[in-house]
C-alpha atoms as a PDB file:
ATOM      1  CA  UNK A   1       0.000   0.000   0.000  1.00  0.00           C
ATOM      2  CA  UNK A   2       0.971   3.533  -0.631  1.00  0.00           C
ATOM      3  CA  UNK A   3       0.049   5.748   1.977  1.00  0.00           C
ATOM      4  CA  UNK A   4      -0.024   9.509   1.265  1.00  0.00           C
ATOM      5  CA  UNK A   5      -0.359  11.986   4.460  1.00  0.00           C
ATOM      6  CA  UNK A   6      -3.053  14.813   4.824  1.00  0.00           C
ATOM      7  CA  UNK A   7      -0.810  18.000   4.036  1.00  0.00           C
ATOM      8  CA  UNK A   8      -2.312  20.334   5.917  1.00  0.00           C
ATOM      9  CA  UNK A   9      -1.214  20.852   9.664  1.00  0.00           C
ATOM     10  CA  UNK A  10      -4.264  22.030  11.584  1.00  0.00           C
ATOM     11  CA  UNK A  11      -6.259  18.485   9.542  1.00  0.00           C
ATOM     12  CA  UNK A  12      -3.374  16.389  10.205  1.00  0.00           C
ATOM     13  CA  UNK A  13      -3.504  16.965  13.888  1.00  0.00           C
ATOM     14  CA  UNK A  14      -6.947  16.648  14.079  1.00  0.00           C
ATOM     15  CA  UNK A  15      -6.630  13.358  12.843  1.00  0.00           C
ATOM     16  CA  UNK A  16      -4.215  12.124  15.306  1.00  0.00           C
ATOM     17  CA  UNK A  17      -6.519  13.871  18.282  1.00  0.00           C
ATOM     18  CA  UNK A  18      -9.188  11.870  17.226  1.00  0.00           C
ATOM     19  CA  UNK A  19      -7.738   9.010  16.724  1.00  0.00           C
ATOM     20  CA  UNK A  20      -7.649   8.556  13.192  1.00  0.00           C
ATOM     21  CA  UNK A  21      -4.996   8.173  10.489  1.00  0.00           C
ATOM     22  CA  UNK A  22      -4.061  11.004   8.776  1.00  0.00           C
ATOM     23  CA  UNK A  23      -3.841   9.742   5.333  1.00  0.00           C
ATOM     24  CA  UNK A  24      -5.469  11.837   2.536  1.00  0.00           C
ATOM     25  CA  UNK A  25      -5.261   9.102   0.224  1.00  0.00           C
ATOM     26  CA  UNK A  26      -3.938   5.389  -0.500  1.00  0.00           C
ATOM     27  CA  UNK A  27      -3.652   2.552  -3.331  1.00  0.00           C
ATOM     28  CA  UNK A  28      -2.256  -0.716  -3.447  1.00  0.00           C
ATOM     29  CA  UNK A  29       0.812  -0.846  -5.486  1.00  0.00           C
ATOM     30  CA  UNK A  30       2.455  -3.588  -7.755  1.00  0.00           C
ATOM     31  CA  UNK A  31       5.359  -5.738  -7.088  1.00  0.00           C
ATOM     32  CA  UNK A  32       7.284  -4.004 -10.057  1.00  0.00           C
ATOM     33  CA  UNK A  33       5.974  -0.934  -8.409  1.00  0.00           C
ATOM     34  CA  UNK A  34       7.135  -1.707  -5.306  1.00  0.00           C
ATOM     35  CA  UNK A  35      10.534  -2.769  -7.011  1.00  0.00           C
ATOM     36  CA  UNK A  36      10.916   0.460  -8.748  1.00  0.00           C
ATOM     37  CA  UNK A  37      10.284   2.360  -4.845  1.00  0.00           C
ATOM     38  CA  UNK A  38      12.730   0.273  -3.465  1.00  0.00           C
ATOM     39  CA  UNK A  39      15.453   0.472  -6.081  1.00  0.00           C
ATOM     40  CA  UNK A  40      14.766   4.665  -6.162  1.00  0.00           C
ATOM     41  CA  UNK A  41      15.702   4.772  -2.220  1.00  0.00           C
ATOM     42  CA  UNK A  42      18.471   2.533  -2.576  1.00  0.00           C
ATOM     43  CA  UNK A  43      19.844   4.912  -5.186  1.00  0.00           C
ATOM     44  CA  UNK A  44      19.171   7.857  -3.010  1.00  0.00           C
ATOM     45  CA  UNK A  45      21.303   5.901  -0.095  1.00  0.00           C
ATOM     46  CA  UNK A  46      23.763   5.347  -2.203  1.00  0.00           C
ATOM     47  CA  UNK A  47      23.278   1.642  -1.573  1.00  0.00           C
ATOM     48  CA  UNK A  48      22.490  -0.224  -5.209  1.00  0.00           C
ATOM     49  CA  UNK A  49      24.564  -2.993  -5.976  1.00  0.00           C
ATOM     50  CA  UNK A  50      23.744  -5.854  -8.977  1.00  0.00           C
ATOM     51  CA  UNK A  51      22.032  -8.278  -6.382  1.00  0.00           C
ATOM     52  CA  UNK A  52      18.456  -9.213  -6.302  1.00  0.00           C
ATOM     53  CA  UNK A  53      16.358  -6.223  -4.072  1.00  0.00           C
ATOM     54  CA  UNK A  54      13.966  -8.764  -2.739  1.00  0.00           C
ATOM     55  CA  UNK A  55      16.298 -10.804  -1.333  1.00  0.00           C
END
């Protein structure tokens, strides 16, 4: 699942008061999705190598 946060503040922390999540949307993803997520933050860590990322 992708989980994207309400953006504004004073709706965010309403959401948290009241118990609730304060996502303002979501969708499932793919696996190649997921893959191409995965292999984007390795990138930005500096961390991609040639093996397998769902290892």
């Amino acid at each position: 699942m992708h989980y994207q946060n309400l953006t504004e503040i004073d709706d965010y922390t309403a959401a948290i008061k009241s118990g609730e999540m304060p996502t303002k949307r979501s969708f499932r993803t793919t696996e190649e999705q997921r893959m191409i997520r995965e292999f984007i933050l390795r990138m930005k860590l500096g961390r991609v190598d040639a093996s397998p990322l769902w290892l």
